[in-house]
PDB file of N, CA and C in Angstrom:
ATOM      1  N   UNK A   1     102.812  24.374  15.347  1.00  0.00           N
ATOM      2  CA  UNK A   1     104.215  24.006  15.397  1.00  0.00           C
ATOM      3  C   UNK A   1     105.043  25.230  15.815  1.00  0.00           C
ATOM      4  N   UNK A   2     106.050  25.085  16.569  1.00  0.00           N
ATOM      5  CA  UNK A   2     107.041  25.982  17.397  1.00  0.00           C
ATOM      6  C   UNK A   2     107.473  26.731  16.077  1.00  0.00           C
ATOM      7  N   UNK A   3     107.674  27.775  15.981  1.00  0.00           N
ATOM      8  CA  UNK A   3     108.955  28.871  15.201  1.00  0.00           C
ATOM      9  C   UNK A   3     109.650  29.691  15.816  1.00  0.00           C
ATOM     10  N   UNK A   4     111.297  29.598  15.363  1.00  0.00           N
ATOM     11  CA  UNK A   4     111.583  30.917  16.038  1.00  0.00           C
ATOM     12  C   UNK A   4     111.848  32.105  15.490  1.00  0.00           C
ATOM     13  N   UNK A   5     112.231  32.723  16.200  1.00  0.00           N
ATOM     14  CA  UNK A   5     111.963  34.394  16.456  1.00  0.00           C
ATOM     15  C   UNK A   5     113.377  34.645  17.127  1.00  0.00           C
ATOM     16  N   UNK A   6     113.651  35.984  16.704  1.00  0.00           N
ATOM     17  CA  UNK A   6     114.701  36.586  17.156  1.00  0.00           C
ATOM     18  C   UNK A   6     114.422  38.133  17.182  1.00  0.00           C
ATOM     19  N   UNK A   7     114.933  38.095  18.565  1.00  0.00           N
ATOM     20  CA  UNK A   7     114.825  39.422  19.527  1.00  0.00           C
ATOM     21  C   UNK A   7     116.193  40.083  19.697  1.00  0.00           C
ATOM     22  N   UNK A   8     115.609  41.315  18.935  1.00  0.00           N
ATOM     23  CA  UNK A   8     117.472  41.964  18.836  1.00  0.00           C
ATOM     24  C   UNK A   8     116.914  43.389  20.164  1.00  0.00           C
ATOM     25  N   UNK A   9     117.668  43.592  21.140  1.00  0.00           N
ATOM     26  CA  UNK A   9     117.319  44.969  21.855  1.00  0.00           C
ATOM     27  C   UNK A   9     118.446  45.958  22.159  1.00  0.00           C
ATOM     28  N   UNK A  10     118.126  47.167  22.607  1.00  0.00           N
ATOM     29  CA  UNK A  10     119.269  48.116  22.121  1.00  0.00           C
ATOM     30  C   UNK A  10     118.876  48.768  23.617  1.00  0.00           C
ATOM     31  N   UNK A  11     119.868  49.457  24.242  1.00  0.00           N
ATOM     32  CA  UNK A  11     119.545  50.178  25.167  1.00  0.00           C
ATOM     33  C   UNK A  11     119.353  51.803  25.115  1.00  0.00           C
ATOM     34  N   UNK A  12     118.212  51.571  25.670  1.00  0.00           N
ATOM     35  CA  UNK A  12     117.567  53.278  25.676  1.00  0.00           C
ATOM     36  C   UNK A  12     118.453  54.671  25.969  1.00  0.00           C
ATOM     37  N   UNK A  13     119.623  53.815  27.112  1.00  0.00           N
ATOM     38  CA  UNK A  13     120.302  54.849  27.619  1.00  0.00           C
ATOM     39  C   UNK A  13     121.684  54.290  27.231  1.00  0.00           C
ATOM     40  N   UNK A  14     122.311  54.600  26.005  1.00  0.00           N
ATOM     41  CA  UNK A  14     123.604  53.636  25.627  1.00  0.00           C
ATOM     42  C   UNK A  14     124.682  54.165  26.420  1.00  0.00           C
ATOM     43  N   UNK A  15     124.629  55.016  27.167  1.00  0.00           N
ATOM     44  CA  UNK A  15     126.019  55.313  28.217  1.00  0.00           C
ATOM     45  C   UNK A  15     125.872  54.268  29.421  1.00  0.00           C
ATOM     46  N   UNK A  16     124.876  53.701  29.417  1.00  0.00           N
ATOM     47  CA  UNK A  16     124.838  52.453  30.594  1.00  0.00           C
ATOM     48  C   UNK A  16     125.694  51.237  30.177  1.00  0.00           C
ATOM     49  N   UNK A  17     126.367  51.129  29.028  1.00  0.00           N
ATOM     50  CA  UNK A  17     126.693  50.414  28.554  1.00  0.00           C
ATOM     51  C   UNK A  17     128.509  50.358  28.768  1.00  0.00           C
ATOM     52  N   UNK A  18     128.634  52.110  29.215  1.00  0.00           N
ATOM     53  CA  UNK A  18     129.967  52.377  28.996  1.00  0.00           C
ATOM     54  C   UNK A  18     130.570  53.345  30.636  1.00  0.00           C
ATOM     55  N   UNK A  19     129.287  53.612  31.269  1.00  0.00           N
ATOM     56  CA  UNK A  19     129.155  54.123  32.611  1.00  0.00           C
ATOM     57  C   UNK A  19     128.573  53.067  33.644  1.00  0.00           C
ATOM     58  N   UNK A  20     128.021  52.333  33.202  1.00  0.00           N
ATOM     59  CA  UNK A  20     127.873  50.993  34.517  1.00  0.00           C
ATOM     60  C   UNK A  20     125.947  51.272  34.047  1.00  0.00           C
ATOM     61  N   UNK A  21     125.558  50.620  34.788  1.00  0.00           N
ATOM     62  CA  UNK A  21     123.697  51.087  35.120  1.00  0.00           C
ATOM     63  C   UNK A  21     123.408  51.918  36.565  1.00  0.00           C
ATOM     64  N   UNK A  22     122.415  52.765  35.673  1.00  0.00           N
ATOM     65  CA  UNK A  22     121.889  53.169  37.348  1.00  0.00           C
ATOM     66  C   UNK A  22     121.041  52.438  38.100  1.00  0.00           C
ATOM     67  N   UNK A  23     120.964  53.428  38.900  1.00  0.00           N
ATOM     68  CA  UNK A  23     119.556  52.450  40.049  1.00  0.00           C
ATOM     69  C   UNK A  23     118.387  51.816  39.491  1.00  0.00           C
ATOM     70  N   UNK A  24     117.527  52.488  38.284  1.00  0.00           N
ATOM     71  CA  UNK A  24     116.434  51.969  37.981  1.00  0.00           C
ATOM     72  C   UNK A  24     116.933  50.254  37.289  1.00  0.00           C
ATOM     73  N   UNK A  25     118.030  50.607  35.887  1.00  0.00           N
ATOM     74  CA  UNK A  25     118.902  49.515  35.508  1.00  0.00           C
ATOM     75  C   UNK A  25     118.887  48.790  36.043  1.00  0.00           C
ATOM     76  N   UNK A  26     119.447  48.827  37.438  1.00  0.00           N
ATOM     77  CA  UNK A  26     120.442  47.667  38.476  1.00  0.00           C
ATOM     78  C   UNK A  26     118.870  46.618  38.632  1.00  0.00           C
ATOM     79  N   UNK A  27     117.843  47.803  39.104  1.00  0.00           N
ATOM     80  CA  UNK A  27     116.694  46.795  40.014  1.00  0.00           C
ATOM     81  C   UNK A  27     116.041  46.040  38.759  1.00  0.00           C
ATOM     82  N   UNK A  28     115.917  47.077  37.307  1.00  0.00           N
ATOM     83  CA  UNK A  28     115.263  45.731  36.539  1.00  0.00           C
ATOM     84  C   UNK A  28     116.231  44.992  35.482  1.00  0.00           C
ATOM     85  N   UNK A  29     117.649  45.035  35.668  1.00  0.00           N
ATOM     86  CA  UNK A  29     118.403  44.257  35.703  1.00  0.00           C
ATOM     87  C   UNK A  29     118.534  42.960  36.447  1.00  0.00           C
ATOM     88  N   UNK A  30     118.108  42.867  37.889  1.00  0.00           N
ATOM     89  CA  UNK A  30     117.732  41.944  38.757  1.00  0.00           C
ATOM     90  C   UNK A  30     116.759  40.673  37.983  1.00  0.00           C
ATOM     91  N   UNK A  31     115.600  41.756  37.732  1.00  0.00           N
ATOM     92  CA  UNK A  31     114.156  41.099  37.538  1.00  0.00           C
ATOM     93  C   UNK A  31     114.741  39.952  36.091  1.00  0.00           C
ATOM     94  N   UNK A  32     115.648  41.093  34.969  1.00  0.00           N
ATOM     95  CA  UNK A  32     115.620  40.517  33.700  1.00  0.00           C
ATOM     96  C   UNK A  32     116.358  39.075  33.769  1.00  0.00           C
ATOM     97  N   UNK A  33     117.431  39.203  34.825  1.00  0.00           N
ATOM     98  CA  UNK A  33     118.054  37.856  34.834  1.00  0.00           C
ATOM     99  C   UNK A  33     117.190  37.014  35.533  1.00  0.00           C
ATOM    100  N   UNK A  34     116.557  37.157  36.099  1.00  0.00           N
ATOM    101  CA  UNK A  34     116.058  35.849  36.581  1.00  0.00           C
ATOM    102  C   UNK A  34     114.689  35.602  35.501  1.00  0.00           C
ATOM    103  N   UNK A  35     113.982  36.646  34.802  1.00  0.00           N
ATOM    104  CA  UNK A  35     113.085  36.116  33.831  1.00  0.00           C
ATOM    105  C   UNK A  35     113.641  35.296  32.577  1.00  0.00           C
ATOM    106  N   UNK A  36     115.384  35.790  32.295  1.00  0.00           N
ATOM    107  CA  UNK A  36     115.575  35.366  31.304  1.00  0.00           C
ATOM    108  C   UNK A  36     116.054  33.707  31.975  1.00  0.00           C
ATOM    109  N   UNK A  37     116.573  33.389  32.800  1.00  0.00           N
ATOM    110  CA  UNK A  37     116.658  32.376  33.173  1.00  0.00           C
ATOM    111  C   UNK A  37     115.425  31.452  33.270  1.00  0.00           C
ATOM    112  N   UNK A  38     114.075  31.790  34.032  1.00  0.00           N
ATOM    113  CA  UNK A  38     113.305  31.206  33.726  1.00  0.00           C
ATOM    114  C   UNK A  38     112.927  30.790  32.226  1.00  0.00           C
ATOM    115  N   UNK A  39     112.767  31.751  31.539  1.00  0.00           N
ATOM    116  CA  UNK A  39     112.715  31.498  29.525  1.00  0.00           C
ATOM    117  C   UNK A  39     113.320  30.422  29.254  1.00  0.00           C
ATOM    118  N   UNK A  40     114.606  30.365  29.444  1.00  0.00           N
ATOM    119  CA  UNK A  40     115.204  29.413  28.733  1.00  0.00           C
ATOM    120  C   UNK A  40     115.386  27.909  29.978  1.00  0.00           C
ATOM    121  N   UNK A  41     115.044  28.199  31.345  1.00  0.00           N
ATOM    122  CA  UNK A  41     114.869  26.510  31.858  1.00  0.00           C
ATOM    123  C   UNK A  41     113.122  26.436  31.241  1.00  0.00           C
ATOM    124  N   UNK A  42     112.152  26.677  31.028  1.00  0.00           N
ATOM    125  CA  UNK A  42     111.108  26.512  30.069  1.00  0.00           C
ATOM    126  C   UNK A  42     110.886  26.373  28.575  1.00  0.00           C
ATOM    127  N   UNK A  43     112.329  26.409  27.967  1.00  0.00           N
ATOM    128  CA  UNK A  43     112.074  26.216  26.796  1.00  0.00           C
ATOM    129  C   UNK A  43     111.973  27.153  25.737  1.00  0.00           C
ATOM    130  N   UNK A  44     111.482  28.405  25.934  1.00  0.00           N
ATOM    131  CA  UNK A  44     110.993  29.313  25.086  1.00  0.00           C
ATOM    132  C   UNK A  44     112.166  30.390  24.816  1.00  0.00           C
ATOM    133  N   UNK A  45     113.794  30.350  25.371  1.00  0.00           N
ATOM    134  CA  UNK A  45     114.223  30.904  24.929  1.00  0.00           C
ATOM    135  C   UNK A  45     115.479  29.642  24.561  1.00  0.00           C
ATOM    136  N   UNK A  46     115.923  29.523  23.304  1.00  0.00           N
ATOM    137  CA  UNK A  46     117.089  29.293  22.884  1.00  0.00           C
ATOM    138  C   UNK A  46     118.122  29.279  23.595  1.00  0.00           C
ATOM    139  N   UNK A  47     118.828  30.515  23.210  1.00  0.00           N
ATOM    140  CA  UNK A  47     119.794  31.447  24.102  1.00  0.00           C
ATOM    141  C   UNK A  47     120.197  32.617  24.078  1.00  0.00           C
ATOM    142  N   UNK A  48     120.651  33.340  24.741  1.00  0.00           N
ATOM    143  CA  UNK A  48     120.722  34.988  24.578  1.00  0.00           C
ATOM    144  C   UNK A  48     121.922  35.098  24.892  1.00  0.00           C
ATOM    145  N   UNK A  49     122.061  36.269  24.292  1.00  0.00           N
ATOM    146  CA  UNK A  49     123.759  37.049  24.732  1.00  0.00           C
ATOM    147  C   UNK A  49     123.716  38.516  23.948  1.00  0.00           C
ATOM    148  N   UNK A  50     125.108  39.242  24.323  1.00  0.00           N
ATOM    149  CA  UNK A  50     124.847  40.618  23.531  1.00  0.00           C
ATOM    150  C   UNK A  50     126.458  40.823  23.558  1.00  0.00           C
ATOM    151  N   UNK A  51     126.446  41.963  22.702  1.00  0.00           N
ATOM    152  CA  UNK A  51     127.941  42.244  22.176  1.00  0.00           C
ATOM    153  C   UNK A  51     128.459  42.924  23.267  1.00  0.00           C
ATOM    154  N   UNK A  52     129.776  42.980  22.594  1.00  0.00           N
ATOM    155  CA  UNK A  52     130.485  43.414  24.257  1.00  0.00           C
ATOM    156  C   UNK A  52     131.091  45.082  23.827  1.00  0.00           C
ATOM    157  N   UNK A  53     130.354  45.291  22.766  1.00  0.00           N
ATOM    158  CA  UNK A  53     130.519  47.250  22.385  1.00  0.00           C
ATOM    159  C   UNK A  53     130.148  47.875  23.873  1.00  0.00           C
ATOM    160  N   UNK A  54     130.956  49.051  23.891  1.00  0.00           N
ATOM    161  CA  UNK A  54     130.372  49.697  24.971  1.00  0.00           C
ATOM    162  C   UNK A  54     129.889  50.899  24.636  1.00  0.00           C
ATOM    163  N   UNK A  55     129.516  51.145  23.157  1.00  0.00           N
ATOM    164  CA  UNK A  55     128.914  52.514  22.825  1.00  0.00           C
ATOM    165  C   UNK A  55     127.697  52.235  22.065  1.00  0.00           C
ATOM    166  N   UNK A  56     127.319  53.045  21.790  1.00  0.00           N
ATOM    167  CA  UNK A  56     125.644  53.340  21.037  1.00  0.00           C
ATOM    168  C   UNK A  56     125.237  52.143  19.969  1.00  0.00           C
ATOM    169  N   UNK A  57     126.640  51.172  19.817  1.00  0.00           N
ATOM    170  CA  UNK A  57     126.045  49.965  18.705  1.00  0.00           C
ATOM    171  C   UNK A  57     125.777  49.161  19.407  1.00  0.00           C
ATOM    172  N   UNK A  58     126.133  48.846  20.495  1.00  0.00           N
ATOM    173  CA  UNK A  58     125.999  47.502  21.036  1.00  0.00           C
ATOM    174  C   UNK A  58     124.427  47.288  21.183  1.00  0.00           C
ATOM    175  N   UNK A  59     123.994  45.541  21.217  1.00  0.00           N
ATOM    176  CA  UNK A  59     122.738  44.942  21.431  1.00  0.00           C
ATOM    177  C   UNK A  59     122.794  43.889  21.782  1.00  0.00           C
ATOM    178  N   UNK A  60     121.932  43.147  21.776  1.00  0.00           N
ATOM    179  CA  UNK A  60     121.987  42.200  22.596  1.00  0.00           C
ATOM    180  C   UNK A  60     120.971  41.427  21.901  1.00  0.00           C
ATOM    181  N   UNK A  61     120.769  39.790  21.853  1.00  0.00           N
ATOM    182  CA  UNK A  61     119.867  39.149  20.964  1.00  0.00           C
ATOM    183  C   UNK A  61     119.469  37.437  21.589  1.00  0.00           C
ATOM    184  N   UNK A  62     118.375  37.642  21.599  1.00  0.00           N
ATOM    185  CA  UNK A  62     117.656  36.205  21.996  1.00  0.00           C
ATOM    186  C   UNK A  62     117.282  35.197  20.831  1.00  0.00           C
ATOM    187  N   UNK A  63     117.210  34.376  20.452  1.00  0.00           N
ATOM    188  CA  UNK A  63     116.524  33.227  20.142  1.00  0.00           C
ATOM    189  C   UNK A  63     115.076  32.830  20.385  1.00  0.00           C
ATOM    190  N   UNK A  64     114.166  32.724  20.546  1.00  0.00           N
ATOM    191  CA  UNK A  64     112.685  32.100  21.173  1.00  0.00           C
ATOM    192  C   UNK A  64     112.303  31.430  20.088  1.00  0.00           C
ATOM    193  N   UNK A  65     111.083  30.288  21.041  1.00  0.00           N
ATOM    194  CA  UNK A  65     110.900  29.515  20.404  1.00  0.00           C
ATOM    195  C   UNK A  65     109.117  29.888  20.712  1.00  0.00           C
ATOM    196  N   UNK A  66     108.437  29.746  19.906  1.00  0.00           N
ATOM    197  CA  UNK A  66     106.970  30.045  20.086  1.00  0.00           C
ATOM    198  C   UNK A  66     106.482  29.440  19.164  1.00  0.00           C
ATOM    199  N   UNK A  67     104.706  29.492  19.346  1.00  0.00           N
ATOM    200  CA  UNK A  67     103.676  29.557  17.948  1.00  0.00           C
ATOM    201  C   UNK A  67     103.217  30.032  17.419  1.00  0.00           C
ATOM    202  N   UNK A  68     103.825  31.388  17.475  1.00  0.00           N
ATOM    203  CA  UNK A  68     103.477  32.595  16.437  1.00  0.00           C
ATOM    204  C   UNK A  68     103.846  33.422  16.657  1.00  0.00           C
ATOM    205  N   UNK A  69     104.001  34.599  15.503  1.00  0.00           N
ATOM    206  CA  UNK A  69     104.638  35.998  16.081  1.00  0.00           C
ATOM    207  C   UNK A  69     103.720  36.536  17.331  1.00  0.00           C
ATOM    208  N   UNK A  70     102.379  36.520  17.861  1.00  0.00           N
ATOM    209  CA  UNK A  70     101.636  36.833  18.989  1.00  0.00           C
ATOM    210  C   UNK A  70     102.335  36.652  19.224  1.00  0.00           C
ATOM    211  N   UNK A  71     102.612  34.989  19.699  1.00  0.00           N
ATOM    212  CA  UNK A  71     102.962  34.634  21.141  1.00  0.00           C
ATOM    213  C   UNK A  71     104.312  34.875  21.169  1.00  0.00           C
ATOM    214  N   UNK A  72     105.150  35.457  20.021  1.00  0.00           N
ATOM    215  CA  UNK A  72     106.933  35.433  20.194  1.00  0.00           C
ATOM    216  C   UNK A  72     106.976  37.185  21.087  1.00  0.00           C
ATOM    217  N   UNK A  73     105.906  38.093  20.747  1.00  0.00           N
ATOM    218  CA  UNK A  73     105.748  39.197  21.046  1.00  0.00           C
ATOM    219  C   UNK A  73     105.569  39.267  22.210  1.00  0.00           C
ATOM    220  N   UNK A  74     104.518  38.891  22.667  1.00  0.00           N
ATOM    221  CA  UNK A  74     104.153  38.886  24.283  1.00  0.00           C
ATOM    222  C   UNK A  74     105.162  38.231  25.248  1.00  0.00           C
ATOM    223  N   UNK A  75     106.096  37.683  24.599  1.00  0.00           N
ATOM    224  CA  UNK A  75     107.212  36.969  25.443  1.00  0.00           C
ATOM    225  C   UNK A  75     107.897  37.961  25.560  1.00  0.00           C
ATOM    226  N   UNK A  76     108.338  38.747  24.252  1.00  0.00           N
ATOM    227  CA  UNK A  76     109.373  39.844  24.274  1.00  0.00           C
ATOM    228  C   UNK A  76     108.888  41.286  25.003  1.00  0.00           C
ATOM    229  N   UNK A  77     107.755  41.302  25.058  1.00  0.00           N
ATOM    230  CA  UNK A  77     106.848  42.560  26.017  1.00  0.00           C
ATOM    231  C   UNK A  77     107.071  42.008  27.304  1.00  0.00           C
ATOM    232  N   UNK A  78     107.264  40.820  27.952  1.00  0.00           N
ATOM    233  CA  UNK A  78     107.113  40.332  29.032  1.00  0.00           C
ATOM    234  C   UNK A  78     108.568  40.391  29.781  1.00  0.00           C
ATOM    235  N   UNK A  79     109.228  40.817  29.120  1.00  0.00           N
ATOM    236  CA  UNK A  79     111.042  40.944  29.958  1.00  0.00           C
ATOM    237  C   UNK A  79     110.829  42.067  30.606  1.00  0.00           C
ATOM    238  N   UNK A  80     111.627  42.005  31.780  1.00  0.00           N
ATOM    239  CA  UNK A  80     111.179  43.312  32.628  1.00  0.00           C
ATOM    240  C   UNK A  80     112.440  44.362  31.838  1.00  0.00           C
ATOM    241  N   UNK A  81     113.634  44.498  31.639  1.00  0.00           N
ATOM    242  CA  UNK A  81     113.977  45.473  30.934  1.00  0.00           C
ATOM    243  C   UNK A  81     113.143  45.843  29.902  1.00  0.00           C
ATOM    244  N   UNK A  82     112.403  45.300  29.021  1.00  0.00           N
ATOM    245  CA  UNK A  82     111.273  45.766  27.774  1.00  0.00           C
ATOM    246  C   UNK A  82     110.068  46.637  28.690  1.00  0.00           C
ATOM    247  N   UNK A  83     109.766  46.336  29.667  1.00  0.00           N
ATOM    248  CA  UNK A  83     108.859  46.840  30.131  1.00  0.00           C
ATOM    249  C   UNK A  83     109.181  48.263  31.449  1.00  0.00           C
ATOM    250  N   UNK A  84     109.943  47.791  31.883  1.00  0.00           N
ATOM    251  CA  UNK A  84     111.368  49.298  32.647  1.00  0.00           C
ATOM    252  C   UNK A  84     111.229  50.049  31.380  1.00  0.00           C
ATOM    253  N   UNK A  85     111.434  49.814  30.120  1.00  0.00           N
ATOM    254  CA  UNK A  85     111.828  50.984  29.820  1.00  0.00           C
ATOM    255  C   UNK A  85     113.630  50.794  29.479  1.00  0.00           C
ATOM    256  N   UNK A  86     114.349  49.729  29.769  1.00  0.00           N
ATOM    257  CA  UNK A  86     115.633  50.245  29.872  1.00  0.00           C
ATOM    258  C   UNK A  86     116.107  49.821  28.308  1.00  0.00           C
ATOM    259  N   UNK A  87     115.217  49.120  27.366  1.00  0.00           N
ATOM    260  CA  UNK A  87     115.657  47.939  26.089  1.00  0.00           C
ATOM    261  C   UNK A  87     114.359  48.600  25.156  1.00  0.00           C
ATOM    262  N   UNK A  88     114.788  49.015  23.824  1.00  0.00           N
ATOM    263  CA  UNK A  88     113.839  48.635  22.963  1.00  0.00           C
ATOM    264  C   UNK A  88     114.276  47.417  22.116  1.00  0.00           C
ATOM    265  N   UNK A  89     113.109  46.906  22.045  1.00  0.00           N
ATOM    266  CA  UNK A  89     112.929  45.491  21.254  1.00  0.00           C
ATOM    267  C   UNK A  89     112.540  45.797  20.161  1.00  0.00           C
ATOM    268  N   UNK A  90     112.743  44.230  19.450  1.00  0.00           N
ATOM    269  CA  UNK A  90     112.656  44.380  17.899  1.00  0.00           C
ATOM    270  C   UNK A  90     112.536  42.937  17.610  1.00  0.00           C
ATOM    271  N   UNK A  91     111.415  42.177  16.953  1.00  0.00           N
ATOM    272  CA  UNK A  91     111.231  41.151  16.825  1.00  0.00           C
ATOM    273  C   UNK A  91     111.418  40.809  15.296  1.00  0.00           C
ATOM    274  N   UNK A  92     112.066  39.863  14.713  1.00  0.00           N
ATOM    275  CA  UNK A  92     112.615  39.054  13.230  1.00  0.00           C
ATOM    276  C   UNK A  92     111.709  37.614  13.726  1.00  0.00           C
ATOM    277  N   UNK A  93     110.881  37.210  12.519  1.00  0.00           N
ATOM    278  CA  UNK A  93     111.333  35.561  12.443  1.00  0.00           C
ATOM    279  C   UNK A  93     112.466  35.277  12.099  1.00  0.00           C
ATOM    280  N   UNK A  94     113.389  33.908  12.034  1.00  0.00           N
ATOM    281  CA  UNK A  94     114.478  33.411  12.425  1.00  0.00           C
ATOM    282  C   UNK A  94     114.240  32.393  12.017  1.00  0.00           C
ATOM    283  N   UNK A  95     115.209  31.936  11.086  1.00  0.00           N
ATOM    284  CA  UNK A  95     115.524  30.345  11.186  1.00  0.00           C
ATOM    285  C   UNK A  95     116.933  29.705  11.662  1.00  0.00           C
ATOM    286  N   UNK A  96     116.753  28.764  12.445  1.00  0.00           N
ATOM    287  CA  UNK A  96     117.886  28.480  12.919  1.00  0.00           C
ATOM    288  C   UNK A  96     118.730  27.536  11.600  1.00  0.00           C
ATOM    289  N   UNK A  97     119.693  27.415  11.499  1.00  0.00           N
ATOM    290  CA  UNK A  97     120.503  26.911  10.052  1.00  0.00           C
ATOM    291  C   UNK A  97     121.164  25.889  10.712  1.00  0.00           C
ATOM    292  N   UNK A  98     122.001  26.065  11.845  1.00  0.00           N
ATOM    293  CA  UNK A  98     123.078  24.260  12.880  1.00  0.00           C
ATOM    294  C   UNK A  98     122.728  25.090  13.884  1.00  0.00           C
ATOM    295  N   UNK A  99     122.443  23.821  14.687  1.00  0.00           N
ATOM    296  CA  UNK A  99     122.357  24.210  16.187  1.00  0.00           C
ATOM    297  C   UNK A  99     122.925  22.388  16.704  1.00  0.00           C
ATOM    298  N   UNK A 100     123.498  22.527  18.211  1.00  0.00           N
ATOM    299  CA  UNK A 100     123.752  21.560  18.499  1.00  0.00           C
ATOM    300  C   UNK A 100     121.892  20.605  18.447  1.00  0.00           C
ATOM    301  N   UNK A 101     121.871  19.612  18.573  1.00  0.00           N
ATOM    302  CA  UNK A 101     120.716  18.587  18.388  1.00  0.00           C
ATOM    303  C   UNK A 101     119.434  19.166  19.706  1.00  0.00           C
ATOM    304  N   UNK A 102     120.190  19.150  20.732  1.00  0.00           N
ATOM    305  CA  UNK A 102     119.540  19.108  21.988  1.00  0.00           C
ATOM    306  C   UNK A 102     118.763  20.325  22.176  1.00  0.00           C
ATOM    307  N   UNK A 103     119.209  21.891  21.673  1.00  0.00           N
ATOM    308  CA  UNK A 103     119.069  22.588  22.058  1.00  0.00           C
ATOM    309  C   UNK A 103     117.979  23.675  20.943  1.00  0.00           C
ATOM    310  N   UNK A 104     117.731  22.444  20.215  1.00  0.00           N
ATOM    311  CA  UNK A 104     116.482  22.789  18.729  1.00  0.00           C
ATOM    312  C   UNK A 104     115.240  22.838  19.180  1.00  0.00           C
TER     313      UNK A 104
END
């Protein structure tokens, strides 16, 4: 049975947050939006978003839906910012408490 998981990530370089991204950023910035888009038209991500701090607190946090912490992990190893280098991750189980119906 599906559980979720919640993925909180922080950026490695928190002045990217408040200076724009650089080049490496920008290109696996590219990659991350379109993986995270794939995630969630497949199902396995909820939804994501991140705060709009522009200094050393800000993060950013996903939802997923999986069958186990493995498989919630290897999803979260599998974002190309996690794997750039530009995000450390941090995986919680999660329970969702209201969610609209559709999106459970």
């Amino acid at each position: 049975m599906a559980q979720h998981f919640a993925i909180r990530t922080r950026a490695t370089r928190p002045a990217m947050l408040s200076e724009g991204l650089n080049e490496h950023e920008r290109e696996s910035f590219a990659r991350h939006s379109a993986w995270l888009k794939e995630r969630v038209a497949d199902g396995a991500m909820i939804f994501v978003g991140r705060t709009l701090n522009t200094d050393g607190t800000g993060w950013a946090l996903g939802v997923i839906k999986a069958e186990s912490e493995e498989a919630a992990r290897a999803i979260m190893n599998d974002d190309p910012f996690v794997c750039d280098g530009v995000v450390t991750p941090e995986l919680f189980p999660f329970t969702v408490i209201a969610m609209e119906p559709k999106n459970v």
